[in-house]
PDB file of N, CA and C in Angstrom:
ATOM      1  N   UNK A   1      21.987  63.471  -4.340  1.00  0.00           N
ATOM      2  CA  UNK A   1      22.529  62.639  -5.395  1.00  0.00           C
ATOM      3  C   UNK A   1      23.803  61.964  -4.902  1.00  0.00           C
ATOM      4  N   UNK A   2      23.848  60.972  -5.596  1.00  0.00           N
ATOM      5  CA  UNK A   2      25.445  60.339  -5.108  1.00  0.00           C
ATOM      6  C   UNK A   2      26.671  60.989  -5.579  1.00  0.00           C
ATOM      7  N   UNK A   3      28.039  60.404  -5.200  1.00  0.00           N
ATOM      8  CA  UNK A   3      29.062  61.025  -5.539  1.00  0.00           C
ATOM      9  C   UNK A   3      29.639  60.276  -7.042  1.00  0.00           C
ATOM     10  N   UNK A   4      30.032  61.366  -7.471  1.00  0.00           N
ATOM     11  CA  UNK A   4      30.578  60.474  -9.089  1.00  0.00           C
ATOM     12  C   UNK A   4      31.574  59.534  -8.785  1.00  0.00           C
ATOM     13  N   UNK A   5      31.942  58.794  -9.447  1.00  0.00           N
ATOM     14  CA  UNK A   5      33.079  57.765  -9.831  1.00  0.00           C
ATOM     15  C   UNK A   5      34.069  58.315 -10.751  1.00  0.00           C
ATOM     16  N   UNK A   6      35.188  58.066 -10.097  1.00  0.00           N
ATOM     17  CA  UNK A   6      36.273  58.461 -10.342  1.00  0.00           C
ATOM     18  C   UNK A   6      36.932  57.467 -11.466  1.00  0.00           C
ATOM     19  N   UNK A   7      37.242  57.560 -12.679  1.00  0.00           N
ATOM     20  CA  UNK A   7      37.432  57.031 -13.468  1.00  0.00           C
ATOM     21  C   UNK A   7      39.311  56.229 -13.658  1.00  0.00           C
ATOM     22  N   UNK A   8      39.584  55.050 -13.551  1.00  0.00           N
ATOM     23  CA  UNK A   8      41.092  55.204 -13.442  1.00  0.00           C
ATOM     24  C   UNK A   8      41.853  55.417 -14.719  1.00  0.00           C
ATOM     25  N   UNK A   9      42.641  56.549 -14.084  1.00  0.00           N
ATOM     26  CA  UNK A   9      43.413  57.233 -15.177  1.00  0.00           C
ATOM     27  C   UNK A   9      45.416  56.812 -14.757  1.00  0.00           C
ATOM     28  N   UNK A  10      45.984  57.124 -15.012  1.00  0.00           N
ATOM     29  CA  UNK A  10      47.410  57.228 -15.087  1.00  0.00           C
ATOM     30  C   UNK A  10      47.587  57.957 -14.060  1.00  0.00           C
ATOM     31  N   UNK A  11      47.348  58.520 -13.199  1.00  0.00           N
ATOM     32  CA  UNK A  11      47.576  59.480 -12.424  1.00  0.00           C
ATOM     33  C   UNK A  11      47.491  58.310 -11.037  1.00  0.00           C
ATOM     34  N   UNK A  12      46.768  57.329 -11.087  1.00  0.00           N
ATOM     35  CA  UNK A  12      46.468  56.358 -10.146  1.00  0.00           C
ATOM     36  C   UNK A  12      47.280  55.226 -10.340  1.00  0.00           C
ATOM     37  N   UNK A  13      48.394  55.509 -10.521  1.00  0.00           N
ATOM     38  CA  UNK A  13      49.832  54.832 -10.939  1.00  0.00           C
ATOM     39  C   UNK A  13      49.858  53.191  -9.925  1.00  0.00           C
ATOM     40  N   UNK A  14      49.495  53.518  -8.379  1.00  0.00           N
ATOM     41  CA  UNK A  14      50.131  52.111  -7.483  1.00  0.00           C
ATOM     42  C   UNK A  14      48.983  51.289  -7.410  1.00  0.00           C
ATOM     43  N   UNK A  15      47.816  51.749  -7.602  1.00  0.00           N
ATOM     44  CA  UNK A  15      46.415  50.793  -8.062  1.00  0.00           C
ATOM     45  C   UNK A  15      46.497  49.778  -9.628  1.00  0.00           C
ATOM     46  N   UNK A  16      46.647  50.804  -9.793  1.00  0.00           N
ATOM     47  CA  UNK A  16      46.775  50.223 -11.504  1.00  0.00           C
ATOM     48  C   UNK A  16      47.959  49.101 -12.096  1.00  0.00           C
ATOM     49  N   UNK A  17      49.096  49.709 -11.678  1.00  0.00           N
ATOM     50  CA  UNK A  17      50.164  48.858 -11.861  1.00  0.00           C
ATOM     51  C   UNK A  17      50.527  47.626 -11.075  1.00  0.00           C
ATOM     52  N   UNK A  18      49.098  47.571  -9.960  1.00  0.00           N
ATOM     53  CA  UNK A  18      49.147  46.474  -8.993  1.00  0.00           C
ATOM     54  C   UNK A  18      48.054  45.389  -9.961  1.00  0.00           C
ATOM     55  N   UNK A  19      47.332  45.740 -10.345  1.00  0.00           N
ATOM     56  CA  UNK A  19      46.172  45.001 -11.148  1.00  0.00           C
ATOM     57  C   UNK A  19      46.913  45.051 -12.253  1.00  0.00           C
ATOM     58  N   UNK A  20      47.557  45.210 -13.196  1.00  0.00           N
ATOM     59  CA  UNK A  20      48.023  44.805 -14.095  1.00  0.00           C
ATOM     60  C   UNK A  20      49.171  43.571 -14.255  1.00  0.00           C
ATOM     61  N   UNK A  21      49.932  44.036 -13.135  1.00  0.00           N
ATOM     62  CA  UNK A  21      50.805  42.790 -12.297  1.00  0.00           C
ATOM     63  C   UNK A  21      50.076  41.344 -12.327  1.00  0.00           C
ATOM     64  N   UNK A  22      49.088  41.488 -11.990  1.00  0.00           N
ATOM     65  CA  UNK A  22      48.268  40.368 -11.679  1.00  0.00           C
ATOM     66  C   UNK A  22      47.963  40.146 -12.974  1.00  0.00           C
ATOM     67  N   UNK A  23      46.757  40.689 -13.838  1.00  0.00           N
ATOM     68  CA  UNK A  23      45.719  40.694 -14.753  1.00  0.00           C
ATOM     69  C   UNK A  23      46.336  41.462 -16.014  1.00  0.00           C
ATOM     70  N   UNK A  24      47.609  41.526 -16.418  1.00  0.00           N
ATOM     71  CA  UNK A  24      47.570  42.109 -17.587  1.00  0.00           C
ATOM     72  C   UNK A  24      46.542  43.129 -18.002  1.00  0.00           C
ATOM     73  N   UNK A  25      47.832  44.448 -18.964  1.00  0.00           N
ATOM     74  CA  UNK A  25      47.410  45.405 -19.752  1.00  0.00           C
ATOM     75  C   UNK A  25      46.366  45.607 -20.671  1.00  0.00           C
ATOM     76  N   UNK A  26      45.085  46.089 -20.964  1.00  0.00           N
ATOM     77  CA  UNK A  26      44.348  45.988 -22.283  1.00  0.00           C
ATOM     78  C   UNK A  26      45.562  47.291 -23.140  1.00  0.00           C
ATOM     79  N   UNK A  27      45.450  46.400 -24.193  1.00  0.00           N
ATOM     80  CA  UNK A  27      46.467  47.034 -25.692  1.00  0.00           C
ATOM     81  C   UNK A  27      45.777  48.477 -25.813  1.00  0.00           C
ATOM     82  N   UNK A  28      44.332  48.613 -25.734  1.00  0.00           N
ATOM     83  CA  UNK A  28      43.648  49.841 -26.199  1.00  0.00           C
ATOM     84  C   UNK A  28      44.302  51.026 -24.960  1.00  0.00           C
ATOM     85  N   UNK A  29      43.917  51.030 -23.693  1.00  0.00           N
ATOM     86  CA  UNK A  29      43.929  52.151 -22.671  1.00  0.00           C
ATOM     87  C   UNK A  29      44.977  51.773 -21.821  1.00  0.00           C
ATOM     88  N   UNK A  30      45.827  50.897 -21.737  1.00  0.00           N
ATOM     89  CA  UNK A  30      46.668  50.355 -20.975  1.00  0.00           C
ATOM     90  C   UNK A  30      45.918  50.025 -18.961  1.00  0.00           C
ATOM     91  N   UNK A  31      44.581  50.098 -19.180  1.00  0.00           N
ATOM     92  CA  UNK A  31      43.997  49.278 -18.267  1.00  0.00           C
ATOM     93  C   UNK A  31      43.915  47.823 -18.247  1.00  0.00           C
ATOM     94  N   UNK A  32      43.850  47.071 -17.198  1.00  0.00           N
ATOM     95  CA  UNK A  32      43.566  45.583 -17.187  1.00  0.00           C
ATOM     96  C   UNK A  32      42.174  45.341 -17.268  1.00  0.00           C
ATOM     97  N   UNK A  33      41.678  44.253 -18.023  1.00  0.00           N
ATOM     98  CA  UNK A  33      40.734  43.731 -17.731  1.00  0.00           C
ATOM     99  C   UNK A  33      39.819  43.854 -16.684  1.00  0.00           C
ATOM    100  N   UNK A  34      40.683  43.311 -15.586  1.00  0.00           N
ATOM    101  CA  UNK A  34      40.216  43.559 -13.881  1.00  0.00           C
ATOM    102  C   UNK A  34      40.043  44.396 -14.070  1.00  0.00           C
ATOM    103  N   UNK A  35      40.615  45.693 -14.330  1.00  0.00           N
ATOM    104  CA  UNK A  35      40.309  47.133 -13.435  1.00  0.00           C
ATOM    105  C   UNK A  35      39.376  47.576 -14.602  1.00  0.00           C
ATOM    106  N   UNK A  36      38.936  47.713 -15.440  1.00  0.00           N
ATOM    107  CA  UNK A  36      38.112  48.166 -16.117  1.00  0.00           C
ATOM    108  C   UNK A  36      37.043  47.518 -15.737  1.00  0.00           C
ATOM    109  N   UNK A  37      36.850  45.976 -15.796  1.00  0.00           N
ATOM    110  CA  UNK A  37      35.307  45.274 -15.443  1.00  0.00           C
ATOM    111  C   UNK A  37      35.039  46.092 -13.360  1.00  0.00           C
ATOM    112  N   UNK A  38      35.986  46.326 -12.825  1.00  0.00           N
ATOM    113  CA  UNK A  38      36.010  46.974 -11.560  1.00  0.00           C
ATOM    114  C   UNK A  38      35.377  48.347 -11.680  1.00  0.00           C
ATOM    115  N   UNK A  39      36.020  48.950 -12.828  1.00  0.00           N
ATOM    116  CA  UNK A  39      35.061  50.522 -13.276  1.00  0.00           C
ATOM    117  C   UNK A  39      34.156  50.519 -13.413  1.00  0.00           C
ATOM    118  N   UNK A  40      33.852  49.570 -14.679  1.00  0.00           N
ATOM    119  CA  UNK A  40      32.104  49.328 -15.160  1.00  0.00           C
ATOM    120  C   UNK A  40      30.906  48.433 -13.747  1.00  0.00           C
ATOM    121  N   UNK A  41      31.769  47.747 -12.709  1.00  0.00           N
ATOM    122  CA  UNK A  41      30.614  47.606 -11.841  1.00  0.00           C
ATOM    123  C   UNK A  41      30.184  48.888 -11.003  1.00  0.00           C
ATOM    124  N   UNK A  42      31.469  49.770 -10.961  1.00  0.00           N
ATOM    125  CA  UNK A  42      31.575  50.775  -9.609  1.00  0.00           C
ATOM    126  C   UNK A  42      30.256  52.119 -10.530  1.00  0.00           C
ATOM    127  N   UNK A  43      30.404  52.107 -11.836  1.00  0.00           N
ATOM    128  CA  UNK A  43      30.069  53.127 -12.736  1.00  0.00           C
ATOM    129  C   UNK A  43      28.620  52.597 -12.761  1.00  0.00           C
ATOM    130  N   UNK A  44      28.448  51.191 -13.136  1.00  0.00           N
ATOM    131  CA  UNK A  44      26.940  51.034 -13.079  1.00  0.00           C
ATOM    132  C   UNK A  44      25.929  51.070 -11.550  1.00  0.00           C
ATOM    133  N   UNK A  45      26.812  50.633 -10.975  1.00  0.00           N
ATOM    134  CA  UNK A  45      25.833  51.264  -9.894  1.00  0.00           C
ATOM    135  C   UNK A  45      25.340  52.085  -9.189  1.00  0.00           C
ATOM    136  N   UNK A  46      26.313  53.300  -9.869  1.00  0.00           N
ATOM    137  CA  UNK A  46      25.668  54.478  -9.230  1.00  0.00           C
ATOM    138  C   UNK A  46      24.261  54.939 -10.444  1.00  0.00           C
ATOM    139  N   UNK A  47      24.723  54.425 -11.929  1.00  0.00           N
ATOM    140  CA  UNK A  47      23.361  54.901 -12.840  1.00  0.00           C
ATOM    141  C   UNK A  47      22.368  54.141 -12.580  1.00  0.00           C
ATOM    142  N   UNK A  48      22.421  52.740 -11.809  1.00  0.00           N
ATOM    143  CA  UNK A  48      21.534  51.848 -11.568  1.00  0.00           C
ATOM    144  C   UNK A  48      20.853  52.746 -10.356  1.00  0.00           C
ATOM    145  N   UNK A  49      21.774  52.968  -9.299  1.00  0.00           N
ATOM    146  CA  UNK A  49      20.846  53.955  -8.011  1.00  0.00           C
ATOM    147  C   UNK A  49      19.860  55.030  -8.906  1.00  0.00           C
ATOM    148  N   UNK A  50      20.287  56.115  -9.881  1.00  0.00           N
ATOM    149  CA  UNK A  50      20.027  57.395 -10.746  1.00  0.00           C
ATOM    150  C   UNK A  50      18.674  56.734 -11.379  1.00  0.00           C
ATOM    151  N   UNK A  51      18.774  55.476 -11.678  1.00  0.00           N
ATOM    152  CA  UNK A  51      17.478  55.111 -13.042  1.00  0.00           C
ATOM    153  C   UNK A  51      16.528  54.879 -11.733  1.00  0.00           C
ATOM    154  N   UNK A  52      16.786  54.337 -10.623  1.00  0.00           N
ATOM    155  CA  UNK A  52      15.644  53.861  -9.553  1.00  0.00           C
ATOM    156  C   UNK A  52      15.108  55.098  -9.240  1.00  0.00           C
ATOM    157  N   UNK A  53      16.030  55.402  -8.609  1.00  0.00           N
ATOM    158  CA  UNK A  53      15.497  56.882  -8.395  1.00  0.00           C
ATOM    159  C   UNK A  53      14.227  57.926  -9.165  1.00  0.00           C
ATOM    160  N   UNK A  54      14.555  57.651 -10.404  1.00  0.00           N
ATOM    161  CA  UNK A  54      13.696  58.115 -11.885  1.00  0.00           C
ATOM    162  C   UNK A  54      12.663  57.420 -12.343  1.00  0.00           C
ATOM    163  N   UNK A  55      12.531  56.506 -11.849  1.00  0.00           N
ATOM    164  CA  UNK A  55      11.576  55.160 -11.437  1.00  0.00           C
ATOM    165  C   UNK A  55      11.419  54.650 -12.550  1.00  0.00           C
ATOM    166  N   UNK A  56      12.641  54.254 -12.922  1.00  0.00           N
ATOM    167  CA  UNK A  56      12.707  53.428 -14.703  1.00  0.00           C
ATOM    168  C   UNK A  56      13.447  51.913 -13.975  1.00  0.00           C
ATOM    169  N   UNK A  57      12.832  51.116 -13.342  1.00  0.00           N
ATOM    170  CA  UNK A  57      12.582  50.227 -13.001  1.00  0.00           C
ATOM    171  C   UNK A  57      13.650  48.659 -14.163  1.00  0.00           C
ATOM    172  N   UNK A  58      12.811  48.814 -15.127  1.00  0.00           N
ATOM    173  CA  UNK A  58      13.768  48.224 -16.588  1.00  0.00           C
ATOM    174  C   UNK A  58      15.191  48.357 -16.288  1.00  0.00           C
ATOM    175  N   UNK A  59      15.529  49.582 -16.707  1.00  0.00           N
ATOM    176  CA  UNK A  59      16.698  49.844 -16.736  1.00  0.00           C
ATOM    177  C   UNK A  59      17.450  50.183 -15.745  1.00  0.00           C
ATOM    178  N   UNK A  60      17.107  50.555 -14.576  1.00  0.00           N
ATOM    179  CA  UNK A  60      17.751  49.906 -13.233  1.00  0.00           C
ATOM    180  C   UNK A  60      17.959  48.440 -13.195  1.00  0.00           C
ATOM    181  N   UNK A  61      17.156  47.356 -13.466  1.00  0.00           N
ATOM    182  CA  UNK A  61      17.247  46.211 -13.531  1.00  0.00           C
ATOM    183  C   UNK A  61      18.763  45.411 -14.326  1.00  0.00           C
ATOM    184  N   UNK A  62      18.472  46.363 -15.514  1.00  0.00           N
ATOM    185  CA  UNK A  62      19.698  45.937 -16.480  1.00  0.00           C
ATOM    186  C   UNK A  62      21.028  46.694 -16.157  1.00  0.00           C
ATOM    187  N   UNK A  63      20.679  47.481 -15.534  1.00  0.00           N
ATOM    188  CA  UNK A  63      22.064  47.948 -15.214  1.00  0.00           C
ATOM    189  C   UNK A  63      22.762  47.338 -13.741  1.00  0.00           C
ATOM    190  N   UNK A  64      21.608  46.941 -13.012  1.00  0.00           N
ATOM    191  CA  UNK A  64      22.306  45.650 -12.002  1.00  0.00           C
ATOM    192  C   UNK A  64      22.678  44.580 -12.632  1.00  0.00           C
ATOM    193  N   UNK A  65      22.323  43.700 -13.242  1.00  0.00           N
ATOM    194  CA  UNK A  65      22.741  42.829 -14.472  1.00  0.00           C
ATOM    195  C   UNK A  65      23.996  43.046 -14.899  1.00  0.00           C
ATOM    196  N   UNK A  66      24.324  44.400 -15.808  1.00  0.00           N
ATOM    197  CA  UNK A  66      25.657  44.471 -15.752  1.00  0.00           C
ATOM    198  C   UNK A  66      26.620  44.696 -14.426  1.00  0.00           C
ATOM    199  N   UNK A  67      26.246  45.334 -13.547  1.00  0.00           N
ATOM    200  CA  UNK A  67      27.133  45.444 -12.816  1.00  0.00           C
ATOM    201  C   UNK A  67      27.522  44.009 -11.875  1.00  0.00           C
ATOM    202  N   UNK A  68      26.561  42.890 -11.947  1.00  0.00           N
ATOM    203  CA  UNK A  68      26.832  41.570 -11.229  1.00  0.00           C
ATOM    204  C   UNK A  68      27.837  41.167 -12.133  1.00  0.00           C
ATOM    205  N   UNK A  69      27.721  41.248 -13.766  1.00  0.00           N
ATOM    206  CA  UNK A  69      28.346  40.375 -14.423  1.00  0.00           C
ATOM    207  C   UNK A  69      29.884  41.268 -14.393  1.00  0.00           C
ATOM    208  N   UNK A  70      29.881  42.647 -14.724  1.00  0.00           N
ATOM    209  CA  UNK A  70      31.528  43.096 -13.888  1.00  0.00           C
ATOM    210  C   UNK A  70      32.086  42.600 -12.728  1.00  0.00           C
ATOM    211  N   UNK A  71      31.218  42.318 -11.741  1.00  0.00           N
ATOM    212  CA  UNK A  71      31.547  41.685 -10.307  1.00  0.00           C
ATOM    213  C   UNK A  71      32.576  39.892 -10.921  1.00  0.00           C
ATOM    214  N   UNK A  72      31.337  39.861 -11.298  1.00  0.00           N
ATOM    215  CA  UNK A  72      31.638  37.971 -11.533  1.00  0.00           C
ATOM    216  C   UNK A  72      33.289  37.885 -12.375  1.00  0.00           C
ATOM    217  N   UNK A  73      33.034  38.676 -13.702  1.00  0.00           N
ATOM    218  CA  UNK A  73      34.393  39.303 -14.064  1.00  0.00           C
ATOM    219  C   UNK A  73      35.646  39.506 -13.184  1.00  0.00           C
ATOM    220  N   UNK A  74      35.609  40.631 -12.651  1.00  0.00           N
ATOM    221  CA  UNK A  74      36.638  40.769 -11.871  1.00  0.00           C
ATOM    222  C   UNK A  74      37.345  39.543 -10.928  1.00  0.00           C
ATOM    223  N   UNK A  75      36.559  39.301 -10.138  1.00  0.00           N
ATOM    224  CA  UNK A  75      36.504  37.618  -9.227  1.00  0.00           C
ATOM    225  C   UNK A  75      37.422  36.488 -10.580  1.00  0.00           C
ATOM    226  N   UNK A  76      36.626  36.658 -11.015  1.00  0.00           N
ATOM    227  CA  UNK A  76      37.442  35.002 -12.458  1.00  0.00           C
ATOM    228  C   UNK A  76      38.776  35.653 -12.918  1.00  0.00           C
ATOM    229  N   UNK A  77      39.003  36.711 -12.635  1.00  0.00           N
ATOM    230  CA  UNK A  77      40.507  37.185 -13.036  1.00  0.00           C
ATOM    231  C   UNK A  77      41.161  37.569 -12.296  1.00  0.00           C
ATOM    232  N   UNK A  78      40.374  37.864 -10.984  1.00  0.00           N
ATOM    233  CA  UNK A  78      41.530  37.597  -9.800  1.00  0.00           C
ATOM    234  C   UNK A  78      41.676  36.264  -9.695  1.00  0.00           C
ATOM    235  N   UNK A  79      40.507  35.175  -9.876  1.00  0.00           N
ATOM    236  CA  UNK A  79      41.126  33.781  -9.635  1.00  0.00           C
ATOM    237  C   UNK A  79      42.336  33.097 -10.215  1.00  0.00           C
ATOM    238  N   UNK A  80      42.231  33.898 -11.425  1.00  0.00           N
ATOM    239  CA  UNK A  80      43.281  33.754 -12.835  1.00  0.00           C
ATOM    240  C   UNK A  80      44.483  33.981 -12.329  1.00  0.00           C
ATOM    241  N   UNK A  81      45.177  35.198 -12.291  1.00  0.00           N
ATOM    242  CA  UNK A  81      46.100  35.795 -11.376  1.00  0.00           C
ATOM    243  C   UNK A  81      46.959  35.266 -10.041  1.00  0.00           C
TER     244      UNK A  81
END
C-alpha cells in the first residue's frame, strides 16, 4: 500500500507561512487556498491509486479529475501571487 499523506497542520509552521505570504489565509483553518487545493491533489491521488487498485475504475477516474483540477488550482494562485 502507499504511504499516507501528511495533512498540513501548524506544526509545519515555514511551509505554510511561506504559502500564505504569497496566497493568503482561509478565515476557516488558517490554511491558504494554495496549500489546501496542494492537500486535496496530494490526498486524491493516493485514493485515486487505492480505488484502481480495487478496480473501481469510475471512481479512480473522478478522483483524477479532482486531483488535475487541485493541480490547475494551485498553478492560478501561484500565478496570482
Amino acid at each position: 500500500m502507499s504511504k499516507a499523506v501528511k495533512h498540513p497542520n501548524k506544526s509545519d509552521a515555514s511551509p505554510e507561512k511561506s504559502l500564505e505570504s504569497k496566497m493568503g489565509p482561509s478565515p476557516e483553518t488558517g490554511a491558504s487556498a494554495g496549500e489546501t487545493a496542494k492537500y486535496i491533489a496530494e490526498f486524491t491521488a493516493e485514493l485515486s491509486y487505492l480505488a484502481q487498485r480495487a478496480d473501481l475504475g469510475l471512481l479512480s477516474y473522478l478522483l483524477d479529475m479532482a486531483r488535475l483540477e487541485a493541480i490547475r488550482t494551485v498553478k492560478a494562485q501561484h500565478e496570482k501571487g
